[in-house]
PDB file of N, CA and C in Angstrom:
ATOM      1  N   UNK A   1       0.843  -1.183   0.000  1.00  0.00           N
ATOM      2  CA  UNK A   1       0.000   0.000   0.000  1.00  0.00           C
ATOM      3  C   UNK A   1       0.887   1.245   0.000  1.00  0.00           C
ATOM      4  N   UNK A   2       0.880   2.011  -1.444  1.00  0.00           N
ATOM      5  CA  UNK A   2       1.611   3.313  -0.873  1.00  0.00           C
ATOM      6  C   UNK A   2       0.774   4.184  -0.170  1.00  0.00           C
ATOM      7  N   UNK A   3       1.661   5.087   0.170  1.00  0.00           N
ATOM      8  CA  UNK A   3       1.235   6.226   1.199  1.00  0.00           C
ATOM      9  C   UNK A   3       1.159   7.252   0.435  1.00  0.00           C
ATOM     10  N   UNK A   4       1.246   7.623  -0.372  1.00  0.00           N
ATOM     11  CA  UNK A   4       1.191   8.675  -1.775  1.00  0.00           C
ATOM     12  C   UNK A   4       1.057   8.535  -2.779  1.00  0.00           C
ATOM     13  N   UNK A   5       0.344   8.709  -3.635  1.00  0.00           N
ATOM     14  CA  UNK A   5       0.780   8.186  -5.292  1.00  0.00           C
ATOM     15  C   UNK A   5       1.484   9.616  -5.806  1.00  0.00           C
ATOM     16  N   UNK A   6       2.920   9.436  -6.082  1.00  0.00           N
ATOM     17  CA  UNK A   6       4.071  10.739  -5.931  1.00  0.00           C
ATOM     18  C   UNK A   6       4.318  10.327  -7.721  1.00  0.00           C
ATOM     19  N   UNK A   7       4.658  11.185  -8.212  1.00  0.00           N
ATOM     20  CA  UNK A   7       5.268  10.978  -9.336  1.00  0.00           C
ATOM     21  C   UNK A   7       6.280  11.916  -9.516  1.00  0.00           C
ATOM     22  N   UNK A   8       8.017  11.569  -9.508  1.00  0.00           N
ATOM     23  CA  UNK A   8       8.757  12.051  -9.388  1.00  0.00           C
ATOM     24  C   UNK A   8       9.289  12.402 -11.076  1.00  0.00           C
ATOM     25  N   UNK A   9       9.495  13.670 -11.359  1.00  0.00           N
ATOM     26  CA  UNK A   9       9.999  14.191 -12.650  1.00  0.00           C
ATOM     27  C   UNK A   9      11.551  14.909 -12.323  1.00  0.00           C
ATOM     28  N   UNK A  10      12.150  13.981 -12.974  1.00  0.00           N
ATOM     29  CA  UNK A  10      13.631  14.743 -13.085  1.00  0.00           C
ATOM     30  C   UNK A  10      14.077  14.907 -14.472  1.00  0.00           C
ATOM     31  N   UNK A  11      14.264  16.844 -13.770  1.00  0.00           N
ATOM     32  CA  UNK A  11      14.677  17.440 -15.605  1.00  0.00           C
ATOM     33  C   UNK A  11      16.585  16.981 -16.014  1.00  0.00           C
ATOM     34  N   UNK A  12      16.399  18.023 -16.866  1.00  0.00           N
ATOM     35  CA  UNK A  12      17.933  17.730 -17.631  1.00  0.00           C
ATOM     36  C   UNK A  12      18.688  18.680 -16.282  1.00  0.00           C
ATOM     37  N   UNK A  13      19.747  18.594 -15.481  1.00  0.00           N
ATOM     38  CA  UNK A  13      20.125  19.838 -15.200  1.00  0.00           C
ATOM     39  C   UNK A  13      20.684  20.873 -15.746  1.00  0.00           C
ATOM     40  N   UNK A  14      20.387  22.115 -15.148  1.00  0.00           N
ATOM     41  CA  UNK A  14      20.191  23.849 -15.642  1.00  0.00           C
ATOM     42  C   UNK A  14      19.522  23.933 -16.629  1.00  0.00           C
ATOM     43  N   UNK A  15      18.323  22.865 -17.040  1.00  0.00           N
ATOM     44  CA  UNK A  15      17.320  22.786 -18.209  1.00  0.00           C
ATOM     45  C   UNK A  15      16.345  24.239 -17.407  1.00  0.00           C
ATOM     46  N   UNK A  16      15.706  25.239 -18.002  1.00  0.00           N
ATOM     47  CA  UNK A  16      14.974  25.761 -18.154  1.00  0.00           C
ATOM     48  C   UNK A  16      13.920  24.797 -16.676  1.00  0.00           C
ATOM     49  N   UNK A  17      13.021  24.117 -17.310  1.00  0.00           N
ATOM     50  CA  UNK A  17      12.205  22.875 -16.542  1.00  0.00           C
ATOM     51  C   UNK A  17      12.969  22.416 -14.991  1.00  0.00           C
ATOM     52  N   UNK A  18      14.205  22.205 -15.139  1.00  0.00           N
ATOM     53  CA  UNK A  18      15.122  21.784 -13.608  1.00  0.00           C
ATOM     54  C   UNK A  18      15.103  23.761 -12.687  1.00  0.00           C
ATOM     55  N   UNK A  19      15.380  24.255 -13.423  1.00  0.00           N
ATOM     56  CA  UNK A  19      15.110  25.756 -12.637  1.00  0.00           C
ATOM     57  C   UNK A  19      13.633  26.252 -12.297  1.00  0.00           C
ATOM     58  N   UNK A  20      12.958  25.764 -12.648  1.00  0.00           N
ATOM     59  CA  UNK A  20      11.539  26.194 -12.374  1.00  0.00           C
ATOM     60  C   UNK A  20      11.088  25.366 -11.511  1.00  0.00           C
ATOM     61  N   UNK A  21      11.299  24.023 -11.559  1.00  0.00           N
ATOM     62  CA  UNK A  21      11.031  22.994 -10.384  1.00  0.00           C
ATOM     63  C   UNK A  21      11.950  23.452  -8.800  1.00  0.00           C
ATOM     64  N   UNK A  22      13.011  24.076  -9.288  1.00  0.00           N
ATOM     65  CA  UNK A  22      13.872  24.323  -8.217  1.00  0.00           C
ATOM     66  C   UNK A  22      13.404  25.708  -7.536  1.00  0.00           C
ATOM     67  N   UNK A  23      12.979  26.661  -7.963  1.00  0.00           N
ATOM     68  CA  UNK A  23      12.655  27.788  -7.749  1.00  0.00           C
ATOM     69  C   UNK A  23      11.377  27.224  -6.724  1.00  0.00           C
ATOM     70  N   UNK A  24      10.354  26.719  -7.460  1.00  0.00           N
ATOM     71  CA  UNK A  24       9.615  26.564  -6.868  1.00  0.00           C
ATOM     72  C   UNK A  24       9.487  25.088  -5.441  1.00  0.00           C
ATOM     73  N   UNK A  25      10.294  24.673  -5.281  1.00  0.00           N
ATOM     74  CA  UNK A  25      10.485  23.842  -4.620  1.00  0.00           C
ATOM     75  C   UNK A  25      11.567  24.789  -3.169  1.00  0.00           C
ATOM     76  N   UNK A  26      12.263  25.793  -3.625  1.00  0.00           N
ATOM     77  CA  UNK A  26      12.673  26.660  -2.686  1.00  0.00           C
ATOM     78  C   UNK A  26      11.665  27.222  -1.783  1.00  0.00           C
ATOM     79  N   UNK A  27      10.894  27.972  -3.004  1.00  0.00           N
ATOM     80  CA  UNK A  27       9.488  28.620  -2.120  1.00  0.00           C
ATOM     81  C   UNK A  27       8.933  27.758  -1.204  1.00  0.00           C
ATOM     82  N   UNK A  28       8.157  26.391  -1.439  1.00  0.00           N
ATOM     83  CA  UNK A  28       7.626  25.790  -0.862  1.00  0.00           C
ATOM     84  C   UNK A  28       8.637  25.684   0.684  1.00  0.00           C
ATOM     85  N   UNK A  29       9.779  25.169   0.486  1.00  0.00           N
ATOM     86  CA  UNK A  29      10.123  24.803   1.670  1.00  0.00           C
ATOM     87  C   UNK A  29      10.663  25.846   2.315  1.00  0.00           C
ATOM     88  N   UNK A  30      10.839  27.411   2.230  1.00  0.00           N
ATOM     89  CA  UNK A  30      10.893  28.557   2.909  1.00  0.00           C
ATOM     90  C   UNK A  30       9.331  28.362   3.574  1.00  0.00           C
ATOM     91  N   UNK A  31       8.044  28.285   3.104  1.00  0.00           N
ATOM     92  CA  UNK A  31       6.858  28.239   3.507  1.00  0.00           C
ATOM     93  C   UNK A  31       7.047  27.092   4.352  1.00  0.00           C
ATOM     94  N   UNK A  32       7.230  26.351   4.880  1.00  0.00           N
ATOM     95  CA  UNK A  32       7.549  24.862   5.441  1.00  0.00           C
ATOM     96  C   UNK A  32       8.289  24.661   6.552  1.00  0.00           C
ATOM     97  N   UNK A  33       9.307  25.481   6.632  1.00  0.00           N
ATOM     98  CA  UNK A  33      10.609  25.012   7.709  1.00  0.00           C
ATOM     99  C   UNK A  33      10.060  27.081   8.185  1.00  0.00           C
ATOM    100  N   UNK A  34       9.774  27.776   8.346  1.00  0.00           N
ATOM    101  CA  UNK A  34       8.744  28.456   8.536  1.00  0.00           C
ATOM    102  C   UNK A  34       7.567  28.723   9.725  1.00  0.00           C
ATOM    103  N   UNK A  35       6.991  26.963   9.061  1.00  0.00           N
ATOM    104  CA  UNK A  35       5.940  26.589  10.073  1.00  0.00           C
ATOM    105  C   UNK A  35       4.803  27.141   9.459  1.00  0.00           C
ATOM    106  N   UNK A  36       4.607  27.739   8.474  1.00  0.00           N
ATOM    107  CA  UNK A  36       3.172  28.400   8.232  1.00  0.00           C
ATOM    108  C   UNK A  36       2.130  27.492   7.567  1.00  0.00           C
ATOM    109  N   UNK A  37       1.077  27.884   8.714  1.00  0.00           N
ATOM    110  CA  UNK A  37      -0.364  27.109   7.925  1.00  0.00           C
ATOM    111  C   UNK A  37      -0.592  27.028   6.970  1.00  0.00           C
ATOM    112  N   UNK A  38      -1.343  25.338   6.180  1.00  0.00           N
ATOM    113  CA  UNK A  38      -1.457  25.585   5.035  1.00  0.00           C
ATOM    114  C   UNK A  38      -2.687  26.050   4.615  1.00  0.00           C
ATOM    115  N   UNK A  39      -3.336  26.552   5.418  1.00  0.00           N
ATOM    116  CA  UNK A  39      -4.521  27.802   5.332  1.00  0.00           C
ATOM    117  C   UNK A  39      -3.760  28.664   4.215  1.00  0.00           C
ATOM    118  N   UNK A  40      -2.538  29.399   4.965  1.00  0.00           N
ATOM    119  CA  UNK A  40      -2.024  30.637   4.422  1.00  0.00           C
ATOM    120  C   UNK A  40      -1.310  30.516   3.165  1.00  0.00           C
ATOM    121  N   UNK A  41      -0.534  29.250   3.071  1.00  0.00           N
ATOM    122  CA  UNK A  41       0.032  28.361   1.700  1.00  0.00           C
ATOM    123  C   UNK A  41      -0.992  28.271   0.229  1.00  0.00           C
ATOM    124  N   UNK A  42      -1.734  27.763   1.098  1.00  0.00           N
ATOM    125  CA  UNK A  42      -3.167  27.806   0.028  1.00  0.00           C
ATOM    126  C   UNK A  42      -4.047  29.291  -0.489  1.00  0.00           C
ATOM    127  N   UNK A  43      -3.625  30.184   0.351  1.00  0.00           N
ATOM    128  CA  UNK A  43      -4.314  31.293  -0.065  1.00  0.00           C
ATOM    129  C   UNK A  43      -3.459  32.187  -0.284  1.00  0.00           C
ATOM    130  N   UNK A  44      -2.279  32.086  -0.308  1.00  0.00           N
ATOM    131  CA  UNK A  44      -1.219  32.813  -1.105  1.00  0.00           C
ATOM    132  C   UNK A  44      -0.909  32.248  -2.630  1.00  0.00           C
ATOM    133  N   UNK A  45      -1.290  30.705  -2.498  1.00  0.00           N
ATOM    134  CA  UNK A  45      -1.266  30.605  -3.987  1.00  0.00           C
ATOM    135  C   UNK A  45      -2.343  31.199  -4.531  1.00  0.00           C
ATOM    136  N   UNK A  46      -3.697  30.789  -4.182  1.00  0.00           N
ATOM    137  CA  UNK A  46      -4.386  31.121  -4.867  1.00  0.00           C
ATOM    138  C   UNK A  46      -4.354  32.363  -5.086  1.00  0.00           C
ATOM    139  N   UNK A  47      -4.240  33.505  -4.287  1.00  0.00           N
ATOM    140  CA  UNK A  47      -3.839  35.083  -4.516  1.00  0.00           C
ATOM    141  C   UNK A  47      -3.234  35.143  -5.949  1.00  0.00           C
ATOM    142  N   UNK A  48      -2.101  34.817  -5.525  1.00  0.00           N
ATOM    143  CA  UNK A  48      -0.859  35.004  -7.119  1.00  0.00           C
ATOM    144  C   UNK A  48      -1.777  34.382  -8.204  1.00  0.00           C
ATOM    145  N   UNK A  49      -2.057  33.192  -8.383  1.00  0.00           N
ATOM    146  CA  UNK A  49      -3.054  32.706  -9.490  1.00  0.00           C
ATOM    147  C   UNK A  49      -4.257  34.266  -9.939  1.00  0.00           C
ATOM    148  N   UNK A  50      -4.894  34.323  -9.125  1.00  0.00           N
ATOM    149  CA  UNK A  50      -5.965  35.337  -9.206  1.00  0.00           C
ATOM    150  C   UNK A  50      -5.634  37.069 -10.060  1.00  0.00           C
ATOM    151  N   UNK A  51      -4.367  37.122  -9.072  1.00  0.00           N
ATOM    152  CA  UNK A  51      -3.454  38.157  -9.757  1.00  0.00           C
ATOM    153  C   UNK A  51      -2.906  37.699 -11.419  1.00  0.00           C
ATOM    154  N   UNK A  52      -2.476  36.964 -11.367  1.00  0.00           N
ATOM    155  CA  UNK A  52      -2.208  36.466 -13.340  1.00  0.00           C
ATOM    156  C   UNK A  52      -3.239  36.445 -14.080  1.00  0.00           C
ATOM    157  N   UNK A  53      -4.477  36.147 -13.528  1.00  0.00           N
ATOM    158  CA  UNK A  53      -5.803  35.798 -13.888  1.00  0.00           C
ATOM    159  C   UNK A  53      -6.094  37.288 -14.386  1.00  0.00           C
ATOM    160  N   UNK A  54      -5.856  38.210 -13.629  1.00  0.00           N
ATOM    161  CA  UNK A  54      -6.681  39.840 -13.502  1.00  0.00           C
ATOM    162  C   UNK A  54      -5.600  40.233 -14.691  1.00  0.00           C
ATOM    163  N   UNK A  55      -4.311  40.213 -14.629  1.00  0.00           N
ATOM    164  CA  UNK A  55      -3.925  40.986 -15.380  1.00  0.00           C
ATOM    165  C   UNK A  55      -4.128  39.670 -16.722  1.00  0.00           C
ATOM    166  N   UNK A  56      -4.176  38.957 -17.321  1.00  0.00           N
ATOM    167  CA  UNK A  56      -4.312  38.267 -18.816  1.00  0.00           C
ATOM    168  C   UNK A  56      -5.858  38.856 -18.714  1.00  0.00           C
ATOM    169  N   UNK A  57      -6.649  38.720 -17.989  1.00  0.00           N
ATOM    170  CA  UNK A  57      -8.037  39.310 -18.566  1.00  0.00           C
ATOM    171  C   UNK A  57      -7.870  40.911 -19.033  1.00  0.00           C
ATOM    172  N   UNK A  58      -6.883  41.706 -17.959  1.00  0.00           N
ATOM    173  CA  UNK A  58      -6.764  42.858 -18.695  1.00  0.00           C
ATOM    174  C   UNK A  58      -6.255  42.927 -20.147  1.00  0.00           C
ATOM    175  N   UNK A  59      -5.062  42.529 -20.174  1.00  0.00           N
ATOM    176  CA  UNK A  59      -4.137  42.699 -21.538  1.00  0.00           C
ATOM    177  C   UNK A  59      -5.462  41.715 -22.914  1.00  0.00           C
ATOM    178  N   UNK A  60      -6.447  40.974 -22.598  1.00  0.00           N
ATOM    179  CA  UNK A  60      -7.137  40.745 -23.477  1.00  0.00           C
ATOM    180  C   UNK A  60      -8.056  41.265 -23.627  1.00  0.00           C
ATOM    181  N   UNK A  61      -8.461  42.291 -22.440  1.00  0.00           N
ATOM    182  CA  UNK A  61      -9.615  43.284 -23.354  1.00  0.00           C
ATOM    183  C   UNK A  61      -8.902  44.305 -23.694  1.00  0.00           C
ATOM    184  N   UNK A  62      -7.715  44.289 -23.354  1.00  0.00           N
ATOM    185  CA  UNK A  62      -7.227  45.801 -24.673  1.00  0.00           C
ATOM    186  C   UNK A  62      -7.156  45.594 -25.796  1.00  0.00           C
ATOM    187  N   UNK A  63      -6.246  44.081 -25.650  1.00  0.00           N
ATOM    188  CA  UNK A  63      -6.079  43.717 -27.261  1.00  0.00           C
ATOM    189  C   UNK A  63      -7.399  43.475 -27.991  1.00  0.00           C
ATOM    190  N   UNK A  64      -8.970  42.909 -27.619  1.00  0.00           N
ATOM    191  CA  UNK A  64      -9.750  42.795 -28.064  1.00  0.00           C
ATOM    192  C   UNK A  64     -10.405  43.833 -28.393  1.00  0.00           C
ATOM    193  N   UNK A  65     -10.412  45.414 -27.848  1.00  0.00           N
ATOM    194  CA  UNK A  65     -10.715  46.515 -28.035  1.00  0.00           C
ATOM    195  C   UNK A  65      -9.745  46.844 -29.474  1.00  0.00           C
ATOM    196  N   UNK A  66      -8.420  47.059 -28.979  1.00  0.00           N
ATOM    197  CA  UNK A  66      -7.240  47.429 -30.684  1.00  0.00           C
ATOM    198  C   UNK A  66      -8.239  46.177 -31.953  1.00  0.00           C
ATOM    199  N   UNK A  67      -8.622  44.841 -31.368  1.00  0.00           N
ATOM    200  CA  UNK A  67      -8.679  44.486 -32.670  1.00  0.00           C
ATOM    201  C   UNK A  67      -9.953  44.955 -33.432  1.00  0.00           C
ATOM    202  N   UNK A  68     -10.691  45.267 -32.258  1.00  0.00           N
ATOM    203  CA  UNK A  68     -12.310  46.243 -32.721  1.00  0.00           C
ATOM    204  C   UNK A  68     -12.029  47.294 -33.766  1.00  0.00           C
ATOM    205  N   UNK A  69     -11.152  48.179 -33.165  1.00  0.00           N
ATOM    206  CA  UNK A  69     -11.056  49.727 -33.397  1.00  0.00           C
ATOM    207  C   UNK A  69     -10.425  49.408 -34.711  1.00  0.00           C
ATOM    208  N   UNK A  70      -9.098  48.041 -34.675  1.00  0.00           N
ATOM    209  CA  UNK A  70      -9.045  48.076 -36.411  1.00  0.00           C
ATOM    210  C   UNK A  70      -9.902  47.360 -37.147  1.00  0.00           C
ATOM    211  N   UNK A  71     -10.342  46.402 -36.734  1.00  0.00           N
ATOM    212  CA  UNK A  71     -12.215  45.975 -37.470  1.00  0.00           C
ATOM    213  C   UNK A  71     -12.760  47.225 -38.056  1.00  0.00           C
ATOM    214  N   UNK A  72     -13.087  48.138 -37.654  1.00  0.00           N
ATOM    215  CA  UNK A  72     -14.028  49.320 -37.769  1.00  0.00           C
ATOM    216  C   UNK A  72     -13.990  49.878 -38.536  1.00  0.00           C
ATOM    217  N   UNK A  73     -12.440  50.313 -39.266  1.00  0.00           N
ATOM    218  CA  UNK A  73     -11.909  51.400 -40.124  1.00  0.00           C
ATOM    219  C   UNK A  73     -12.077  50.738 -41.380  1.00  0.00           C
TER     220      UNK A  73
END
């Protein structure tokens, strides 16, 4: 019986993919050795998500406005 179903991905190292796993595997365990709830873990991600969310909805109604305004002419 495992205790996790984990699926371990190992990149190329200094691949693009091995730095982003690492970056983010820093964060996590600054949040971790820390001690902070994962109340606050969970709602700091979701924050940042929400924030990327707000600004791609912005930058696509501008661009959907520019593609209006040149529709029009």
């Amino acid at each position: 019986m495992k205790p996790y179903n984990m699926i371990i991905m190992d990149y190329k190292p200094y691949s693009p993919e091995w730095h982003r796993k690492r970056y983010l595997k820093e964060a996590l365990d600054k949040y971790l050795d820390d001690y902070v709830e994962n109340e606050v873990i969970l709602e700091d991600i979701l924050d940042i998500l929400s924030e990327r969310a707000e600004k791609a909805h912005q930058e696509f109604s501008k661009l959907n406005e520019l593609e209006y305004m040149i529709r029009k002419e």
